[in-house]
C-alpha atoms as a PDB file:
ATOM      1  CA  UNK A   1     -14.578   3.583  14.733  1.00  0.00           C
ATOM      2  CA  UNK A   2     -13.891   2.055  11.176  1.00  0.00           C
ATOM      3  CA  UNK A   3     -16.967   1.591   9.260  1.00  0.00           C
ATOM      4  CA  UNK A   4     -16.352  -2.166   9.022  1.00  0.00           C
ATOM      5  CA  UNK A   5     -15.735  -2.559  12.551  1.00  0.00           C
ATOM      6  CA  UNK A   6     -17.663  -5.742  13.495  1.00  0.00           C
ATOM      7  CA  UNK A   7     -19.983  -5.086  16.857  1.00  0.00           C
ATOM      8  CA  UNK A   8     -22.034  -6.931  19.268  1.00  0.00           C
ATOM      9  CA  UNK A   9     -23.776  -4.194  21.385  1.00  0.00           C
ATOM     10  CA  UNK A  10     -27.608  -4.468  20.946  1.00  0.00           C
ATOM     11  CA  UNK A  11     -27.616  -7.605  19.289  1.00  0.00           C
ATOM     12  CA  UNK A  12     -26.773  -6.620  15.998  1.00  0.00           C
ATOM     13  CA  UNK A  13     -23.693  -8.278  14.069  1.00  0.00           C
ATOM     14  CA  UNK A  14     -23.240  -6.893  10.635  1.00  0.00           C
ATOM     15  CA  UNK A  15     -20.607  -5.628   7.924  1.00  0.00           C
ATOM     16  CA  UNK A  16     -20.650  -2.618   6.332  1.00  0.00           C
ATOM     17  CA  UNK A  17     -18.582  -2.768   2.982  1.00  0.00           C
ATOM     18  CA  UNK A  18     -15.760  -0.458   2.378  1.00  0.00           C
ATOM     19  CA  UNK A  19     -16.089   1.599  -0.607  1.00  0.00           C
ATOM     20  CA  UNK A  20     -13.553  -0.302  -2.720  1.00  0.00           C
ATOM     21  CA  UNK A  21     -14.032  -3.060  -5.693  1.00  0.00           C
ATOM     22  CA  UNK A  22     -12.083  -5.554  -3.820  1.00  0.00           C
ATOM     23  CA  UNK A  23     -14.546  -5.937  -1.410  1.00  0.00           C
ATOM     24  CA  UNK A  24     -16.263  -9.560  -1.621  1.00  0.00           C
ATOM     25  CA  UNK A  25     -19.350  -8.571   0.206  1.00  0.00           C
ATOM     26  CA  UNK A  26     -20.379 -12.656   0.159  1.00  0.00           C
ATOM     27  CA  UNK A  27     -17.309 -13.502   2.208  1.00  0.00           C
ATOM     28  CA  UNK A  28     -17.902 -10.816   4.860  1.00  0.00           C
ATOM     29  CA  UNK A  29     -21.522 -12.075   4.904  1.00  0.00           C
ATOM     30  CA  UNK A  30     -20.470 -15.148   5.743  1.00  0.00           C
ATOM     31  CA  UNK A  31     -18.267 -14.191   8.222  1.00  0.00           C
ATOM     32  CA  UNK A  32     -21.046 -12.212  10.163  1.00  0.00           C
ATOM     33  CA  UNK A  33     -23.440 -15.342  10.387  1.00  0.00           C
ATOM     34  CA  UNK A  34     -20.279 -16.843  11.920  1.00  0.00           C
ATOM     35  CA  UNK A  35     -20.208 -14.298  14.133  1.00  0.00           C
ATOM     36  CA  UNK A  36     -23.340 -14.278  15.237  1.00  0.00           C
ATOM     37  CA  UNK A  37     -22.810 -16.924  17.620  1.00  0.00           C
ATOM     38  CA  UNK A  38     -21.217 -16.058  20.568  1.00  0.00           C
ATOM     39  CA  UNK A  39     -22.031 -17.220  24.528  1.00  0.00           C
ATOM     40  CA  UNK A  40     -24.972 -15.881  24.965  1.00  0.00           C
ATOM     41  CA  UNK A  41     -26.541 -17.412  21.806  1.00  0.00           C
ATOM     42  CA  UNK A  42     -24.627 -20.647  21.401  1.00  0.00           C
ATOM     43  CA  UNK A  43     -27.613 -21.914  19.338  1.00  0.00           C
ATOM     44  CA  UNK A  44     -30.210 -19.681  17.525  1.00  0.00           C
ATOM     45  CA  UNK A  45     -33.183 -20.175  14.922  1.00  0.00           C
ATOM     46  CA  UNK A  46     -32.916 -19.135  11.324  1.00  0.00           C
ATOM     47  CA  UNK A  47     -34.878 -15.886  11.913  1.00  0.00           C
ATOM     48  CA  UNK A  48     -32.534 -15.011  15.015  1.00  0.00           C
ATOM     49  CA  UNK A  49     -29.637 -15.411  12.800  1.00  0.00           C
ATOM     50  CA  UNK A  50     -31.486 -12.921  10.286  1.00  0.00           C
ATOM     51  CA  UNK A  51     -31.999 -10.665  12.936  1.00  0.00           C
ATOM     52  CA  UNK A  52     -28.154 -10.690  14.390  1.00  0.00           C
ATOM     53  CA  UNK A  53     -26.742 -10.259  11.057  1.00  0.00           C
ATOM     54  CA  UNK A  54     -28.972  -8.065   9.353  1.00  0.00           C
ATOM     55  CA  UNK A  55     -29.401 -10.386   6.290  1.00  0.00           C
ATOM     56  CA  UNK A  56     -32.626 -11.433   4.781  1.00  0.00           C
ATOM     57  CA  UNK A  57     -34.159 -14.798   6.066  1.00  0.00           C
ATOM     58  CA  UNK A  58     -33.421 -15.899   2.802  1.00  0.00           C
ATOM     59  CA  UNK A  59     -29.867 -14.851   2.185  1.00  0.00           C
ATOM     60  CA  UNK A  60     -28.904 -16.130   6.341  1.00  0.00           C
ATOM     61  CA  UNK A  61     -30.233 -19.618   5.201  1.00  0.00           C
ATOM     62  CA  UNK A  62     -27.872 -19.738   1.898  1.00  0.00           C
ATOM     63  CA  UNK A  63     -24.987 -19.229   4.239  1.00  0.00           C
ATOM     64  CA  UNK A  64     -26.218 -21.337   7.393  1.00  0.00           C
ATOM     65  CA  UNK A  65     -26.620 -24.388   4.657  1.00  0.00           C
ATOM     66  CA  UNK A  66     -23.189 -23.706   2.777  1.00  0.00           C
ATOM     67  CA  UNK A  67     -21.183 -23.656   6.289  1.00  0.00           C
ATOM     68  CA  UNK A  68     -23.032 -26.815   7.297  1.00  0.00           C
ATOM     69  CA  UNK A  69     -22.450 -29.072   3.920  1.00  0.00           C
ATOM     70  CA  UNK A  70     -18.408 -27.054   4.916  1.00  0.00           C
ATOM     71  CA  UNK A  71     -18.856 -28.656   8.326  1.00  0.00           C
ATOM     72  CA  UNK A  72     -18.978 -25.428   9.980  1.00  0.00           C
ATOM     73  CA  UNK A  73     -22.146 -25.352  11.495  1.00  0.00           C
ATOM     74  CA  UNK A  74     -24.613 -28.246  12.756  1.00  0.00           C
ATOM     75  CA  UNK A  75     -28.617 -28.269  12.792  1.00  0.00           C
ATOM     76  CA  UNK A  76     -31.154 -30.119  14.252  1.00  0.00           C
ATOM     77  CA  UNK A  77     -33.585 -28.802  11.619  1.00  0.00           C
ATOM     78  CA  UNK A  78     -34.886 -25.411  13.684  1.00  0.00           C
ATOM     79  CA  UNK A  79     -31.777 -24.681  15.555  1.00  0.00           C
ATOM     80  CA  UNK A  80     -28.127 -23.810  14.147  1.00  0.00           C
ATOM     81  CA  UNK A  81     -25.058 -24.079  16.321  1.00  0.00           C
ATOM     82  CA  UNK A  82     -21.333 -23.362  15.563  1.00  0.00           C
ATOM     83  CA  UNK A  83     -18.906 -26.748  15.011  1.00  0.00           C
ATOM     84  CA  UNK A  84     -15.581 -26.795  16.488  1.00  0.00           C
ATOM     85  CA  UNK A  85     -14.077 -26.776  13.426  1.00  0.00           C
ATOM     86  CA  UNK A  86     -14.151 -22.972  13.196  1.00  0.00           C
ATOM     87  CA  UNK A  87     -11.364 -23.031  15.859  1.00  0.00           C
ATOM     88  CA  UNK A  88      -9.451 -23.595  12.571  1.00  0.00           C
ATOM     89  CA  UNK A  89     -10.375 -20.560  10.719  1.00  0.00           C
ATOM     90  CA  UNK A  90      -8.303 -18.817  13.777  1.00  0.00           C
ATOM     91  CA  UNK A  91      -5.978 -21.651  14.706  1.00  0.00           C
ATOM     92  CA  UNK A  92      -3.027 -19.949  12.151  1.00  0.00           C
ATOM     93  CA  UNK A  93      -2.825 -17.200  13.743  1.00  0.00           C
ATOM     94  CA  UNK A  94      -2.806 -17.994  17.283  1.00  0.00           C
ATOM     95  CA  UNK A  95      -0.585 -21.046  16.508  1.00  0.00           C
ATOM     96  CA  UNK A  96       2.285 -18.185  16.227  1.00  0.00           C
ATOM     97  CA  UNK A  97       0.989 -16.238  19.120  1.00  0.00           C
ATOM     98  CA  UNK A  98       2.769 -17.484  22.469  1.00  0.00           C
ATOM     99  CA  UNK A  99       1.170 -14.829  24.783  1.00  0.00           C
ATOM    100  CA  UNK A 100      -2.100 -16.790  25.342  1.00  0.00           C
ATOM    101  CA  UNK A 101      -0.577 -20.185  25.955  1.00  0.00           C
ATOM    102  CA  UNK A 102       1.634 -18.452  28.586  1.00  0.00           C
ATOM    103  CA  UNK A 103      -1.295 -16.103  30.150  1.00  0.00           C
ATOM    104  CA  UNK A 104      -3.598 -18.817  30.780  1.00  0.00           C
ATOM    105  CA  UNK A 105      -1.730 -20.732  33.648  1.00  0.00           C
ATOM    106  CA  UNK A 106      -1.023 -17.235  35.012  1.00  0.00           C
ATOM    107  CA  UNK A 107      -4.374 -15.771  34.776  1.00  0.00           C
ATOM    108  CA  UNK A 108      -5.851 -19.277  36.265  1.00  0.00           C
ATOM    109  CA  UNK A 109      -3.436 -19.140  39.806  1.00  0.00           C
ATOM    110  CA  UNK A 110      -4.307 -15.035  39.959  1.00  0.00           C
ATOM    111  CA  UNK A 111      -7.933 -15.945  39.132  1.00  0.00           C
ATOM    112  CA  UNK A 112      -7.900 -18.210  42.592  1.00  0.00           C
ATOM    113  CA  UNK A 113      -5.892 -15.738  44.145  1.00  0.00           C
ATOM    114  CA  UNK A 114      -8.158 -12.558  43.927  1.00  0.00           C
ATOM    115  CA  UNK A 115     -11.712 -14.545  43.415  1.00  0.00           C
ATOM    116  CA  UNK A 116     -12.523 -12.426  40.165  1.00  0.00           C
ATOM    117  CA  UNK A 117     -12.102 -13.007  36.859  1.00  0.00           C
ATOM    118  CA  UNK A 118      -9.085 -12.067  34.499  1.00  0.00           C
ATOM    119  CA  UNK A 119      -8.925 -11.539  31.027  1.00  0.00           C
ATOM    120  CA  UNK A 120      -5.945 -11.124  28.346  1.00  0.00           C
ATOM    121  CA  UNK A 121      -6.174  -8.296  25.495  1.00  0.00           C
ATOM    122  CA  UNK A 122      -4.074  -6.996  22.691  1.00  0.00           C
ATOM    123  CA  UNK A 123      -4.876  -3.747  20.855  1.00  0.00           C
ATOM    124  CA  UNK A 124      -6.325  -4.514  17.521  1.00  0.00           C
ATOM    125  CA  UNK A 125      -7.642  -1.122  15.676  1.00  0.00           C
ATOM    126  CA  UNK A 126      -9.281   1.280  18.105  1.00  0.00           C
ATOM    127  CA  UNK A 127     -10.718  -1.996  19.837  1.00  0.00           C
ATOM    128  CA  UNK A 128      -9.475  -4.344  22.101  1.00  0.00           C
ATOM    129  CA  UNK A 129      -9.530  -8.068  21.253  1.00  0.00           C
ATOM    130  CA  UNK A 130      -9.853 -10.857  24.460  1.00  0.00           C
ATOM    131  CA  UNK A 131      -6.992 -13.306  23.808  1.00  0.00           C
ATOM    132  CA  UNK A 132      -7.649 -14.970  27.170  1.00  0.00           C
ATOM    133  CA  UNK A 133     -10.142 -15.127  29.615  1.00  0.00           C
ATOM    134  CA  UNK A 134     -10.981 -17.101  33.199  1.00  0.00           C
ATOM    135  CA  UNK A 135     -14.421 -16.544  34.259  1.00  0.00           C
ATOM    136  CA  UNK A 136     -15.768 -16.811  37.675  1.00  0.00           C
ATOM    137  CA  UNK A 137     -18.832 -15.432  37.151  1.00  0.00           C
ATOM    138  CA  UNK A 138     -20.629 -13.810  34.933  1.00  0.00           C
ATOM    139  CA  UNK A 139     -20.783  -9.375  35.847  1.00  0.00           C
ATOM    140  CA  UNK A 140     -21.914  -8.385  32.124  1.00  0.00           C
ATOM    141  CA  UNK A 141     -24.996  -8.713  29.817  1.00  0.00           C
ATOM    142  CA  UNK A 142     -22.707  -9.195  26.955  1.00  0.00           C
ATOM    143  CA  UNK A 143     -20.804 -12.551  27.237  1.00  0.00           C
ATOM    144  CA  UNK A 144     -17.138 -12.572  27.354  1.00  0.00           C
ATOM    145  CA  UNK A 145     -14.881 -15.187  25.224  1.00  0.00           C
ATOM    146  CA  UNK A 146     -11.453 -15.438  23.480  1.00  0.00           C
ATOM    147  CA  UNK A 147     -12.036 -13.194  20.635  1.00  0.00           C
ATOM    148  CA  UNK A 148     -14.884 -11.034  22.151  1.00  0.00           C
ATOM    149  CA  UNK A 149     -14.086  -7.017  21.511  1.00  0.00           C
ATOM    150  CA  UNK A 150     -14.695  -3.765  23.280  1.00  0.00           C
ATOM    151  CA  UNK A 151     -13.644  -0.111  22.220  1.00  0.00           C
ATOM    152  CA  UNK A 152     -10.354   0.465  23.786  1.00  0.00           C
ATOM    153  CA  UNK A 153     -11.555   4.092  25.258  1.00  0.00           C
ATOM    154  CA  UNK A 154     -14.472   2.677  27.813  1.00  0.00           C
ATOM    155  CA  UNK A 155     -11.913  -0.325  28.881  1.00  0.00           C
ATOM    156  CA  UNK A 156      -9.274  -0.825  31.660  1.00  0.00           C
ATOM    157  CA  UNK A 157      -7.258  -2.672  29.540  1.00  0.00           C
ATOM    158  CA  UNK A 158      -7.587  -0.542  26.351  1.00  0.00           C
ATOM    159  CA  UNK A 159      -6.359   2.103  28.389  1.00  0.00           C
ATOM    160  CA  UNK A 160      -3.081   0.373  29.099  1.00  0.00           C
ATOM    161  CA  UNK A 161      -2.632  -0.816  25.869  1.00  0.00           C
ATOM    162  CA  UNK A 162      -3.570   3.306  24.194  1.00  0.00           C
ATOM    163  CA  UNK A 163      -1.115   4.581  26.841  1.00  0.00           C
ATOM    164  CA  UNK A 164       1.884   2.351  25.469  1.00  0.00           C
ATOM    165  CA  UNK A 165       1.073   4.124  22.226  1.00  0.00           C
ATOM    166  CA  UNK A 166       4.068   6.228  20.826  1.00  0.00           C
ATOM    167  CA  UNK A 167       2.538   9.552  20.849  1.00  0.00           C
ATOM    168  CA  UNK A 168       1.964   9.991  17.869  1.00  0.00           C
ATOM    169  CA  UNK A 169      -0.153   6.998  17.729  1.00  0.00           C
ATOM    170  CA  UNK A 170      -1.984   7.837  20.459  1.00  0.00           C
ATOM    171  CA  UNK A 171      -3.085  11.293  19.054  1.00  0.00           C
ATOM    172  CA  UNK A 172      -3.994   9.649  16.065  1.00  0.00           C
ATOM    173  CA  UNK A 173      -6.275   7.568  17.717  1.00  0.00           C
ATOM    174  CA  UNK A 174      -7.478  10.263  20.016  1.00  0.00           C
ATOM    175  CA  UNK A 175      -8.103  12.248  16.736  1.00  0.00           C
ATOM    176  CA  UNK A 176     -10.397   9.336  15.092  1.00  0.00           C
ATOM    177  CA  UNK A 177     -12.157   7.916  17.521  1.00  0.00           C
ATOM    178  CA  UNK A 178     -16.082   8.229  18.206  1.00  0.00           C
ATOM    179  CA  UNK A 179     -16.576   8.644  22.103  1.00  0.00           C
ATOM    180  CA  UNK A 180     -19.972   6.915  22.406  1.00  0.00           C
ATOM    181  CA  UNK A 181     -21.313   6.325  26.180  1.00  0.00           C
ATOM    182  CA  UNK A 182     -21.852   3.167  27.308  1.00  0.00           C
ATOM    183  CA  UNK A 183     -23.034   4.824  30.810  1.00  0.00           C
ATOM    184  CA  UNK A 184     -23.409   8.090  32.150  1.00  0.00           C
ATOM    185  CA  UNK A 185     -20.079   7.575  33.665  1.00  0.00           C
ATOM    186  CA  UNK A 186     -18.487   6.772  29.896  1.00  0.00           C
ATOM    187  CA  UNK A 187     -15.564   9.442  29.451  1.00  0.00           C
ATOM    188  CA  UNK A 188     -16.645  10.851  25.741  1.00  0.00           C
ATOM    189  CA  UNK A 189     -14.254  14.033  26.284  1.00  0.00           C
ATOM    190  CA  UNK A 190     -10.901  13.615  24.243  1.00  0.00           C
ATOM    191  CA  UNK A 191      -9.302  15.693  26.158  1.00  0.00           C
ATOM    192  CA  UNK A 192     -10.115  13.849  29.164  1.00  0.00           C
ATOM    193  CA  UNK A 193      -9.024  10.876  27.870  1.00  0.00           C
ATOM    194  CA  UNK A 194      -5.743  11.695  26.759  1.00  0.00           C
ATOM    195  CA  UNK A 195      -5.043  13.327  30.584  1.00  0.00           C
ATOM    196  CA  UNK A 196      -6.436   9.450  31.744  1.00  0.00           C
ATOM    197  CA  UNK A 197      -4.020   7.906  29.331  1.00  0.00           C
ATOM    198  CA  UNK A 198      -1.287   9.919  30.032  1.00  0.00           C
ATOM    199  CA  UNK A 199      -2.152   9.449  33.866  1.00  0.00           C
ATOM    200  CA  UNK A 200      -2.019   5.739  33.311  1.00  0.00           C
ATOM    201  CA  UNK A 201       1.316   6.073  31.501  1.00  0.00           C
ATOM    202  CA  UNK A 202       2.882   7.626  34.131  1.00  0.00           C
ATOM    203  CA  UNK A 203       1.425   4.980  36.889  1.00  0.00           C
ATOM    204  CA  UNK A 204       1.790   1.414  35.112  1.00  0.00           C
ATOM    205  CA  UNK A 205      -2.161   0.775  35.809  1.00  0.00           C
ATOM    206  CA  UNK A 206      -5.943   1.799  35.195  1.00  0.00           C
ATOM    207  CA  UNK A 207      -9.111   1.422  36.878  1.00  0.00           C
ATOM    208  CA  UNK A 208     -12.219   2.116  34.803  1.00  0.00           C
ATOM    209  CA  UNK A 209     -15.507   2.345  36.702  1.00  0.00           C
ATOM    210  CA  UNK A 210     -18.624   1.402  35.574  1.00  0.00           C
ATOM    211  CA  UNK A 211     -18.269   3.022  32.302  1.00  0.00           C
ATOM    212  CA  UNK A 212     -18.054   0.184  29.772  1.00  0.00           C
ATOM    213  CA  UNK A 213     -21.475  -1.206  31.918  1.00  0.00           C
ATOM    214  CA  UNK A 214     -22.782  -0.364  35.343  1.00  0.00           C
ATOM    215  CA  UNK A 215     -22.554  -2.415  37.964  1.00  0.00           C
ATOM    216  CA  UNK A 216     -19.346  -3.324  36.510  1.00  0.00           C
ATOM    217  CA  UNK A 217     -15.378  -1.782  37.704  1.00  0.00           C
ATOM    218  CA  UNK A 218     -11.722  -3.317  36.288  1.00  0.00           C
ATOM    219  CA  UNK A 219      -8.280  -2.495  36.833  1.00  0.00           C
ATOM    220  CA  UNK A 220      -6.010  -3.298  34.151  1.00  0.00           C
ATOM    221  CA  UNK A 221      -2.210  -3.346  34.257  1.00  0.00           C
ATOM    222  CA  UNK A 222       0.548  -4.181  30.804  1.00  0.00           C
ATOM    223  CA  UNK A 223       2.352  -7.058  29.328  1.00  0.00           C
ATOM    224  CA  UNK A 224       5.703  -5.933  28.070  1.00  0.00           C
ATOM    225  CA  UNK A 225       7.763  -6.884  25.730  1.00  0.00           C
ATOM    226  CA  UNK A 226      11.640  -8.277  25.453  1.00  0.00           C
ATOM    227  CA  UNK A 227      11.921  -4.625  24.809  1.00  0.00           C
ATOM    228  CA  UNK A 228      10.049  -3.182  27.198  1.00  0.00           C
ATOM    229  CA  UNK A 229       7.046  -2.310  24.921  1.00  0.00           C
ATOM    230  CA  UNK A 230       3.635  -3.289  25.855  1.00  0.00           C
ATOM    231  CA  UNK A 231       2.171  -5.718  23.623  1.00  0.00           C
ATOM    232  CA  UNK A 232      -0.952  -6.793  25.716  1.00  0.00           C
ATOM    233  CA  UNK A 233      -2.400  -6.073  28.933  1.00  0.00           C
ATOM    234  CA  UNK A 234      -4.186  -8.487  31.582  1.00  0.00           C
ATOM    235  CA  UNK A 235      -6.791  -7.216  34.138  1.00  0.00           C
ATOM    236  CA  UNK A 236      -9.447  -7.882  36.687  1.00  0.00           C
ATOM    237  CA  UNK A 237     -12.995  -7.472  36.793  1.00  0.00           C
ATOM    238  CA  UNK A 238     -15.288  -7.251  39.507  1.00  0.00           C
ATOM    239  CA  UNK A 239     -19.123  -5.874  40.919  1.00  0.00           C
ATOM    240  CA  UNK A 240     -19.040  -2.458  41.904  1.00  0.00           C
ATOM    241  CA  UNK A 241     -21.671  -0.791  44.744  1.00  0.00           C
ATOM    242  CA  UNK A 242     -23.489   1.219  42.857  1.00  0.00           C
ATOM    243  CA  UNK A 243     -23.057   5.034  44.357  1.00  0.00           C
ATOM    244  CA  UNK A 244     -19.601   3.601  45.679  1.00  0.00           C
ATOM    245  CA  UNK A 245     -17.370   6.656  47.145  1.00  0.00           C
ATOM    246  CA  UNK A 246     -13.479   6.979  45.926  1.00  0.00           C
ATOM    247  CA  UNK A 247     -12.351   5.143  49.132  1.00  0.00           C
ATOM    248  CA  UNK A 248     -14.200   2.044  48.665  1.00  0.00           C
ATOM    249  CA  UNK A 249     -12.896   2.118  44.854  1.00  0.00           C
ATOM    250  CA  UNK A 250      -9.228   2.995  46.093  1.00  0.00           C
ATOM    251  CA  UNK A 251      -9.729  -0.230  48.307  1.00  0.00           C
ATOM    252  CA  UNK A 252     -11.057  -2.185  45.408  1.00  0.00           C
ATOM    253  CA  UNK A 253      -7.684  -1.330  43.302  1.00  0.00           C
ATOM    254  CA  UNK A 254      -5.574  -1.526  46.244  1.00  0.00           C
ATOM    255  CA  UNK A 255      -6.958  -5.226  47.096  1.00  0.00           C
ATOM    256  CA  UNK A 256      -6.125  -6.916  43.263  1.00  0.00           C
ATOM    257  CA  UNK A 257      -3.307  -4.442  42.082  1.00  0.00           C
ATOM    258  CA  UNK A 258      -0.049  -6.479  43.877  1.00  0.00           C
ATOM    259  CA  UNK A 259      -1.318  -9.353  42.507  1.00  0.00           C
ATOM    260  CA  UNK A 260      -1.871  -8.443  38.740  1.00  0.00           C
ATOM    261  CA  UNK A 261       1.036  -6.746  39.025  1.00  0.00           C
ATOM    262  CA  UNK A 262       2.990  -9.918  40.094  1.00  0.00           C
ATOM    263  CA  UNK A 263       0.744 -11.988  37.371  1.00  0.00           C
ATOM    264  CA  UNK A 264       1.997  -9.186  34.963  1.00  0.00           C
ATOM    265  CA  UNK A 265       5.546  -9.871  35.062  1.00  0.00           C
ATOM    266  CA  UNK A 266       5.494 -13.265  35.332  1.00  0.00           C
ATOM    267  CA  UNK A 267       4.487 -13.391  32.025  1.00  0.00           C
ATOM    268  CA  UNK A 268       6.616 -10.844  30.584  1.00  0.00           C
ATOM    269  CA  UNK A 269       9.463 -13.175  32.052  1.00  0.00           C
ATOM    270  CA  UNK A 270       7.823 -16.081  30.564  1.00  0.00           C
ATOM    271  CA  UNK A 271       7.443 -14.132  27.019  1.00  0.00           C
ATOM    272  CA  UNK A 272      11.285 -13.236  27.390  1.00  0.00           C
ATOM    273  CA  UNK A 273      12.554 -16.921  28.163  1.00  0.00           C
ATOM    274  CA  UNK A 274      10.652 -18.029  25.074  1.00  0.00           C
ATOM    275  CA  UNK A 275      12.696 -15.511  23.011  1.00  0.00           C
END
């Protein structure tokens, strides 16, 4: 991972500053008390804040005040809460982005059809970033939103979207990355992983199994291009048995896998008839 990659796991949101003199270490402090928030704390105190982002009580108040006189933030004098005017700070960028106007429909209908969730991701780094996302019901500690990111290596989707790698990205990646575990069952072997990904090029689909959290299994399948390149990948998730044997996980793939694969080319016709 980059050493200013931005993560959520434990609780802690912070920055670490790139060893370069362009670095405004203000701005990136402000953006980590703006990323602080997320779904599962929609409002916190000031000392919560301090203790997401790493910053000083002190410092975490100077920010929290200068993104409420910007309109940013709102306060009823304990608690601080996101406005909706930082939709804006990402509004230019999706504005040109038609994939998650045209996923959402699609992931609603196979959302009713399957009874799970579904989720939209492009490859961003060595993580994936959640472009959409319908939620049924909530299978992780760590809340899920538009913008939410996982390591590509412990995800279903990541795995799609690493597998439509040329090779040479792909061994570039598989040459950087840090295998953490998220589980016991967390593949941390990089030779492993490239056999997975290669697997998964070869097939059109993944299934990772309780390895990003337990309890928790998703089968991903791509998005191509006009080309034929994948740019993003959609997938399922769903509760897993815990001590589940291969059939009843062959079942659980073979029960959503016509359907995201139908979901999957509708919008890749959709993204072609939009030019």
């Amino acid at each position: 991972m980059t050493a200013s990659t931005n993560r959520k796991h434990g609780g802690h949101v912070s920055e670490t500053a790139p060893a370069s003199d362009q670095f405004v270490q203000s701005l990136a402090r402000g953006l980590s008390v703006i990323r602080a928030f997320d779904a599962d704390h929609v409002q916190m105190t000031l000392s919560e804040v301090s203790r997401r982002t790493g910053l000083s009580r002190a410092t975490a108040r100077r920010f929290l005040l200068t993104l409420e006189e910007l309109g940013y933030v709102r306060t009823d004098g304990r608690h601080f809460e996101l406005t909706a005017l930082v939709l804006a700070l990402g509004y230019s960028y999706l504005s040109g982005q038609t994939l998650p106007q045209l996923a959402q429909p699609l992931l609603e209908d196979l959302s009713r059809r399957i009874s799970e969730s579904t989720s939209a991701s492009i490859l961003d780094g060595p993580d994936i970033v959640y472009v959409a996302r319908i939620h049924t019901r909530r299978l992780m500690r760590v809340g899920i939103a538009v913008g939410t990111r996982f390591p590509a290596y412990a995800t279903s989707m990541g795995r799609v979207l690493l597998a439509g790698l040329p090779d040479a990205a792909l061994e570039e990646y598989l040459g950087t990355v840090r295998l953490e575990p998220f589980t016991e069952r967390t593949v941390t072997d990089p030779a492993v992983l490239r056999a997975e990904v290669l697997r998964i090029r070869e097939a059109g689909w993944a299934v990772v199994d309780q390895e990003l959290e337990s309890g928790l299994r998703s089968v991903a399948v791509p998005v191509r291009g006009p080309g034929g390149e994948v740019i993003a990948a959609i997938n399922t998730s769903m509760q897993a048995t815990l001590g589940a044997g291969e059939s009843s996980l062959e079942e659980a793939v073979a029960g959503v896998l016509p359907a995201l694969k139908e979901a999957s080319e509708k919008i890749t016709a959709a993204l072609a008839a939009r030019g």
